[in-house]
PDB file of N, CA and C in Angstrom:
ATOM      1  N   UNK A   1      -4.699 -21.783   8.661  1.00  0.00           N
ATOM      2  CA  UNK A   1      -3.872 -20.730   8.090  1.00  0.00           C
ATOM      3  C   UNK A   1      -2.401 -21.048   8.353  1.00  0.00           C
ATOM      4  N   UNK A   2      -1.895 -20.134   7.552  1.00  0.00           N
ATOM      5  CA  UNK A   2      -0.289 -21.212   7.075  1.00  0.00           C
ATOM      6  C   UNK A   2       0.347 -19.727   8.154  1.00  0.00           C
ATOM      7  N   UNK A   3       1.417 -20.177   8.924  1.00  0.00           N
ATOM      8  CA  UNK A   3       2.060 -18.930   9.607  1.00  0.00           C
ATOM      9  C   UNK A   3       3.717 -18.731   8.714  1.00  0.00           C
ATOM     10  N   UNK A   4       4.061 -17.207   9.270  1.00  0.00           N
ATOM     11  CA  UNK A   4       5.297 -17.234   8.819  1.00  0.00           C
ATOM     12  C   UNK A   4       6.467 -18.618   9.112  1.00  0.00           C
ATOM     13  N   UNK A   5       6.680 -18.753   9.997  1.00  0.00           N
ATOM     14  CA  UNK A   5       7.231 -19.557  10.569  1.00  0.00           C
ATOM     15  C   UNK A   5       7.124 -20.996   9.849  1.00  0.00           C
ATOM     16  N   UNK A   6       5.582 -21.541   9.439  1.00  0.00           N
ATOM     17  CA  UNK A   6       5.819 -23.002   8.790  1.00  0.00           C
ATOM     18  C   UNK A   6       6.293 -22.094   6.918  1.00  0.00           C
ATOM     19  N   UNK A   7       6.128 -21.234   6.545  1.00  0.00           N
ATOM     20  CA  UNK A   7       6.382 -21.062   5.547  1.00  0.00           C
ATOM     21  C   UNK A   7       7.614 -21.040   5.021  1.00  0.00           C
ATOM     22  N   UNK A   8       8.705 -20.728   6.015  1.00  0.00           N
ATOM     23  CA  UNK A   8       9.953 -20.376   6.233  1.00  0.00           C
ATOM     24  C   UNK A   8      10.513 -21.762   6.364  1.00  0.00           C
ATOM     25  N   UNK A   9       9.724 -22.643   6.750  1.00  0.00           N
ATOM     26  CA  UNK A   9      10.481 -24.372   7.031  1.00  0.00           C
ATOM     27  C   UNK A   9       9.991 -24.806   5.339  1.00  0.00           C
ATOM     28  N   UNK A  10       8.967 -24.650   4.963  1.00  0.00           N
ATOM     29  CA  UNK A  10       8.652 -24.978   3.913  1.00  0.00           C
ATOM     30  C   UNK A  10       9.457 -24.454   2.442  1.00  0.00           C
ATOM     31  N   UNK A  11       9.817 -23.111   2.748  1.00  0.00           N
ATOM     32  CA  UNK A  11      10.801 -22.773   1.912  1.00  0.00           C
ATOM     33  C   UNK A  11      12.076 -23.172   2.276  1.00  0.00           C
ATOM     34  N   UNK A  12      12.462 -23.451   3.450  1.00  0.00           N
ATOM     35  CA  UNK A  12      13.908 -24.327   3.653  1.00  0.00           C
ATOM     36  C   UNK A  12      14.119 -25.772   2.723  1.00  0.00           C
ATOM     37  N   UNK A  13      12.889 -26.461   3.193  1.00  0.00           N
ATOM     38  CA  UNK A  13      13.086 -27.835   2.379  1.00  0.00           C
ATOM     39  C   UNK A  13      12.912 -27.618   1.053  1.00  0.00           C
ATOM     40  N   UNK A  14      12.404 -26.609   0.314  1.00  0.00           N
ATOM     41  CA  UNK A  14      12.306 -26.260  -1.256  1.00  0.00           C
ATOM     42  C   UNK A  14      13.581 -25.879  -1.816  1.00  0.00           C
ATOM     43  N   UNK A  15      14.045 -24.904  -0.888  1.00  0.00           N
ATOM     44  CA  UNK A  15      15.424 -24.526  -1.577  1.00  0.00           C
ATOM     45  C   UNK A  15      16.985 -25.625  -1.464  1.00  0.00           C
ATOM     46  N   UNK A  16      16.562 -26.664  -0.597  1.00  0.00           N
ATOM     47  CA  UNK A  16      17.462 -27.472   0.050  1.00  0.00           C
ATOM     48  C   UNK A  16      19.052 -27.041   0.406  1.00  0.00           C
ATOM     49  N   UNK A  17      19.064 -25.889   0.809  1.00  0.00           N
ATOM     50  CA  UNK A  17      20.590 -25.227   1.635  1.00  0.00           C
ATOM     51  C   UNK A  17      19.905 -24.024   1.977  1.00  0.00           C
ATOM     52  N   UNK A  18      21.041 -23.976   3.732  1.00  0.00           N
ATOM     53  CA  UNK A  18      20.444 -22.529   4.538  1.00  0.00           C
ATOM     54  C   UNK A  18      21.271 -21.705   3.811  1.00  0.00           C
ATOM     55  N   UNK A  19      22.092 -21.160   3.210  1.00  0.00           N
ATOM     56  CA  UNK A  19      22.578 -20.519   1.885  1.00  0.00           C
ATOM     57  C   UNK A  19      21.555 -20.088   1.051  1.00  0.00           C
ATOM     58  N   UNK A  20      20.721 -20.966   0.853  1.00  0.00           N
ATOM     59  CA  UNK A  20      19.723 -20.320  -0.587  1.00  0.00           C
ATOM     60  C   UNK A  20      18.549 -19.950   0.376  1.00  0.00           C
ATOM     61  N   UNK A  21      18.074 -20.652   1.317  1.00  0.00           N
ATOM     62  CA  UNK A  21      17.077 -19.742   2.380  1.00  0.00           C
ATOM     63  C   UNK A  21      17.724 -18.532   2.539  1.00  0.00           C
ATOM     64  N   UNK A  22      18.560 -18.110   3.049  1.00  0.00           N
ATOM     65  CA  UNK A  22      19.128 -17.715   3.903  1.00  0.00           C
ATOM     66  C   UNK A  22      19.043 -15.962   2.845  1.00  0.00           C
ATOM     67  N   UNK A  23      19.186 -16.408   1.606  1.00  0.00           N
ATOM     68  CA  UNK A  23      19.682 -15.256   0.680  1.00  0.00           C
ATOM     69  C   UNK A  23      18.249 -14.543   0.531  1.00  0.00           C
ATOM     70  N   UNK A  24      17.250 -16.005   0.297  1.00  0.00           N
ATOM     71  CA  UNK A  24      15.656 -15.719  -0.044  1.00  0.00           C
ATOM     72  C   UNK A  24      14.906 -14.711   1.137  1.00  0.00           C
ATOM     73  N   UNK A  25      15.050 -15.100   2.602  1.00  0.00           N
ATOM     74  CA  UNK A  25      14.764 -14.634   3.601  1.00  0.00           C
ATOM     75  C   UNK A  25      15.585 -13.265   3.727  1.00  0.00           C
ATOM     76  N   UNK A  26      16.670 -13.013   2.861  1.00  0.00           N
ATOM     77  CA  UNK A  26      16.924 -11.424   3.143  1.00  0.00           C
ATOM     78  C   UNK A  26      16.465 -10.421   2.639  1.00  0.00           C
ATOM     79  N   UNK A  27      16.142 -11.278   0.812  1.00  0.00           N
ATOM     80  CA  UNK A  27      15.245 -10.058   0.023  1.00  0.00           C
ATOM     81  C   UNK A  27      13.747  -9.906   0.536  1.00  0.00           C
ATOM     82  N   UNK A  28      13.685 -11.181   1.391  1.00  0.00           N
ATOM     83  CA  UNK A  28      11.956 -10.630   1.705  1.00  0.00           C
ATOM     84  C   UNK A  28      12.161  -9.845   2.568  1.00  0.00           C
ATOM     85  N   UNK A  29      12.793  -9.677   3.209  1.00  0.00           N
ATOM     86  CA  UNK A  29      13.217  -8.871   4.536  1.00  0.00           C
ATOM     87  C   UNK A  29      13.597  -7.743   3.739  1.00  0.00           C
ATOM     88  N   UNK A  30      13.788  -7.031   3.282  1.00  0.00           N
ATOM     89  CA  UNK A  30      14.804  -6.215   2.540  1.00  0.00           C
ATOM     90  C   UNK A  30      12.902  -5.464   1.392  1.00  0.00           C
ATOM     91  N   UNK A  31      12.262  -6.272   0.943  1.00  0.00           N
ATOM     92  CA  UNK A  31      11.300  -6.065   0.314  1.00  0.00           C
ATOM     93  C   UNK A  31       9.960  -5.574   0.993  1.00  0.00           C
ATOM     94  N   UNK A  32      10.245  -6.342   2.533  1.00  0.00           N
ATOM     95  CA  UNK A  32       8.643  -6.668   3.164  1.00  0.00           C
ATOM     96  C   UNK A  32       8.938  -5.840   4.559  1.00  0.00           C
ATOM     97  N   UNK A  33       9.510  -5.759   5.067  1.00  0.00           N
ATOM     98  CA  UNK A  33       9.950  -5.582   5.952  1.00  0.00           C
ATOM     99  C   UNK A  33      10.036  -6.696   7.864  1.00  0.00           C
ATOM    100  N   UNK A  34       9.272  -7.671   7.085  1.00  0.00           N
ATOM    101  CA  UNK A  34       9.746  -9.227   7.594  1.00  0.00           C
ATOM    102  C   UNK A  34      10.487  -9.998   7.520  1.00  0.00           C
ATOM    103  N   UNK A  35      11.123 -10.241   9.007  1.00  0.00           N
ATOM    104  CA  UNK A  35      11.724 -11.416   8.949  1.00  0.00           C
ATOM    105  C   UNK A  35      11.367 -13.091   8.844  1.00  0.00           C
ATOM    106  N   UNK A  36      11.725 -13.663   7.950  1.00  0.00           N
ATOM    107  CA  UNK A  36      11.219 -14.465   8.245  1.00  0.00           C
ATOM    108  C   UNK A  36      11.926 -15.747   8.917  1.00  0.00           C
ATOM    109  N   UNK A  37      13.005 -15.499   9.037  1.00  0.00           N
ATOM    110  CA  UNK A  37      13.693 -16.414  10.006  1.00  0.00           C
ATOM    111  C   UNK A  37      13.462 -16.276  11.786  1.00  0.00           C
ATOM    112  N   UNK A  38      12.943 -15.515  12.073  1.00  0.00           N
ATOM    113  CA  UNK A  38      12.683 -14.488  13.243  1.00  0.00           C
ATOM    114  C   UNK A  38      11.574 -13.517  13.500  1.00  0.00           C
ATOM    115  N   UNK A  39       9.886 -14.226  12.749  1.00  0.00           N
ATOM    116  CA  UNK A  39       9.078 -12.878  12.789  1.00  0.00           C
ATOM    117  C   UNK A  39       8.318 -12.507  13.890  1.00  0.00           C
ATOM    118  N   UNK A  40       8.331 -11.377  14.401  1.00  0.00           N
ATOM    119  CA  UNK A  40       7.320 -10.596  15.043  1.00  0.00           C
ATOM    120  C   UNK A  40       6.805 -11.438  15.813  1.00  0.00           C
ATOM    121  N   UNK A  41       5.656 -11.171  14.116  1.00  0.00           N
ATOM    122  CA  UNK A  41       4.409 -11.758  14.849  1.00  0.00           C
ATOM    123  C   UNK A  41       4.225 -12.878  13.681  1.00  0.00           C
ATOM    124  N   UNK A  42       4.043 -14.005  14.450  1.00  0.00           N
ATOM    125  CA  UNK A  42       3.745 -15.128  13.169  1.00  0.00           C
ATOM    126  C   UNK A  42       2.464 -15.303  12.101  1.00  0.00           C
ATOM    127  N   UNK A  43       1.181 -14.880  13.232  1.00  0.00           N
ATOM    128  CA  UNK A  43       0.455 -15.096  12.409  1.00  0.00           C
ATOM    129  C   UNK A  43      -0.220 -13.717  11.803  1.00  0.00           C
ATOM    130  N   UNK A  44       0.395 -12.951  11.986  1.00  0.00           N
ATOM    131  CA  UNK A  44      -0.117 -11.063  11.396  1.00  0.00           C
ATOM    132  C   UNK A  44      -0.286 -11.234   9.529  1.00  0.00           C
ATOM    133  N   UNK A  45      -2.007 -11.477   9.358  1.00  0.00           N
ATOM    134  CA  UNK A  45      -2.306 -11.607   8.073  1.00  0.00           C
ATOM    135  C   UNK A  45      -1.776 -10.898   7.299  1.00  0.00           C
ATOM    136  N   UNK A  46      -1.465  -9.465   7.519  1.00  0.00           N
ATOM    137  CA  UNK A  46      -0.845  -8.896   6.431  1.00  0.00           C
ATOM    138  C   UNK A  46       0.771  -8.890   6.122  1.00  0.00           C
ATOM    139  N   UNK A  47       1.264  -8.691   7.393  1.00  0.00           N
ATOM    140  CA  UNK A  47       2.438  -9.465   7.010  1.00  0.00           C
ATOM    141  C   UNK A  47       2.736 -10.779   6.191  1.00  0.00           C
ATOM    142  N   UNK A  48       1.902 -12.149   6.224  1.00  0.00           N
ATOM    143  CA  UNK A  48       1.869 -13.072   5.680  1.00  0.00           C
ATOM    144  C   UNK A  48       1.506 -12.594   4.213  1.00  0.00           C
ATOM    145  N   UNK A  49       0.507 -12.199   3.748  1.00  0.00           N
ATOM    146  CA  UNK A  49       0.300 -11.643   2.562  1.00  0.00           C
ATOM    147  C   UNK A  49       1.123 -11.050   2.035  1.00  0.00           C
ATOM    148  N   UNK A  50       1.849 -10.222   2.517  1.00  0.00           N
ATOM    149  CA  UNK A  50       2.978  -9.464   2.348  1.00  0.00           C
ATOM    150  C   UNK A  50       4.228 -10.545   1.644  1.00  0.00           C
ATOM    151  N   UNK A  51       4.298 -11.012   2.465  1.00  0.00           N
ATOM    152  CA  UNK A  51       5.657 -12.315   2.361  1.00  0.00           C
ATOM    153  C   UNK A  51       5.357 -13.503   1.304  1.00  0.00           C
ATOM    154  N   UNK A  52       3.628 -13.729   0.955  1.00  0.00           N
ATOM    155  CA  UNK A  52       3.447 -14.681   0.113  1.00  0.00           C
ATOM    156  C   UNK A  52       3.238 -14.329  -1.289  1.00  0.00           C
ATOM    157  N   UNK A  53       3.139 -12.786  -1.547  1.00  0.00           N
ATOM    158  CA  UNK A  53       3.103 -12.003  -2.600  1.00  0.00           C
ATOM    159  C   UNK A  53       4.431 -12.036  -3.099  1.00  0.00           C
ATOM    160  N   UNK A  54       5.468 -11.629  -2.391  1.00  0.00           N
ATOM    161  CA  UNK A  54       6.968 -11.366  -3.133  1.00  0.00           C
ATOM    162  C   UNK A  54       7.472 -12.420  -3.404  1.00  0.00           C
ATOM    163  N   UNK A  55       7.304 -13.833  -2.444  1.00  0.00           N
ATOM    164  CA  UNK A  55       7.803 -14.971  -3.202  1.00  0.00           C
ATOM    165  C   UNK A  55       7.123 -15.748  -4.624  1.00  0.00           C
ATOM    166  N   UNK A  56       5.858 -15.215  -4.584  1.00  0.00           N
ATOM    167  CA  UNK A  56       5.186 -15.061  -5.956  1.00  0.00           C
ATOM    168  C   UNK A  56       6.132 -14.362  -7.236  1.00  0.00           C
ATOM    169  N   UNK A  57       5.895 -13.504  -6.798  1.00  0.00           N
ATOM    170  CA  UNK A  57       6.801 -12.114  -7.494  1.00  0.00           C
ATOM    171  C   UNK A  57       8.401 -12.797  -7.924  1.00  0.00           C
ATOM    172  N   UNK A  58       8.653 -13.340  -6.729  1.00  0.00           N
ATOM    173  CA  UNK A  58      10.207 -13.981  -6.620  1.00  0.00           C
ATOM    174  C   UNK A  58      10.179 -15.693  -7.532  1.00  0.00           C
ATOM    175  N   UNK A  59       8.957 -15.936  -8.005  1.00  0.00           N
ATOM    176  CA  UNK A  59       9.031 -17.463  -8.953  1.00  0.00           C
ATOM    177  C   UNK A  59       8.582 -18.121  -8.247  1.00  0.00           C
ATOM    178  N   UNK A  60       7.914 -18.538  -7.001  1.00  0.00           N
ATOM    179  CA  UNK A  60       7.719 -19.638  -6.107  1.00  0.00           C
ATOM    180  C   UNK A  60       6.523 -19.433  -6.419  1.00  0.00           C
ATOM    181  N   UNK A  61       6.026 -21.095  -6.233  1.00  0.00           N
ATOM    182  CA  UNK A  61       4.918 -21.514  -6.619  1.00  0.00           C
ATOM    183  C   UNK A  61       3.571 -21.400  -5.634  1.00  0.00           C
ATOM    184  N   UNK A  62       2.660 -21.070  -5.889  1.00  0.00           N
ATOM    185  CA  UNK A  62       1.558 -20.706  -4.697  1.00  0.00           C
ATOM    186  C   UNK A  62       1.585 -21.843  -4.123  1.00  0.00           C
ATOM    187  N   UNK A  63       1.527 -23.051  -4.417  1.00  0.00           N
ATOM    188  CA  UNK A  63       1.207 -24.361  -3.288  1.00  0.00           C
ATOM    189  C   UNK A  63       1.991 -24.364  -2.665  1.00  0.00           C
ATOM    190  N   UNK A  64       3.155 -24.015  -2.499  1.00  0.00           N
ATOM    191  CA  UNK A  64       4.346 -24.038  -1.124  1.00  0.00           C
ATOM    192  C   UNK A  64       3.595 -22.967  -0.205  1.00  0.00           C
ATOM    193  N   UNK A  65       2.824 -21.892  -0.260  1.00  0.00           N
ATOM    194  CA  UNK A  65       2.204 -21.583   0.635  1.00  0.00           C
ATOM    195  C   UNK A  65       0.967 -21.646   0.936  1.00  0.00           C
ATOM    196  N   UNK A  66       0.441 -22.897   0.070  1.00  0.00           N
ATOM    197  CA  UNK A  66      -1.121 -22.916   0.606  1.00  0.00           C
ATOM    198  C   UNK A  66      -1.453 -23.500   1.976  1.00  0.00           C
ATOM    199  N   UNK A  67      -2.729 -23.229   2.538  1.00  0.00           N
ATOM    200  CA  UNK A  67      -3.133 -23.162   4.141  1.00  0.00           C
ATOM    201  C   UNK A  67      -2.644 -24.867   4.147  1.00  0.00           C
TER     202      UNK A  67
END
């Protein structure tokens, strides 16, 4: 299982600038109520679900978060 934390590195190298992470990680934060530069709890399934739904929602492709 994929945690917040590798998802958040994985969307770093996708977006290639902490600028465009940085903007992405606020609407999820702002949407989800996760951080994902800083979460909780890393591996809290619903939080993850939570966070892999809106970047769906947000255009990103499911294989950047597959397990």
């Amino acid at each position: 299982m994929v945690t917040i934390r590798q998802l958040a590195q994985r969307l770093k190298v996708e977006t290639r600038t902490d600028v465009a992470f940085h903007c992405i990680a606020i609407r999820v934060m702002l949407k989800t109520g996760v951080n994902m530069e800083e979460p909780r709890n890393d591996t809290d399934p619903i939080a993850l679900a939570k966070v892999k739904a809106t970047l769906v929602e947000m255009g990103f492709q499911y294989s950047l978060m597959a397990d």
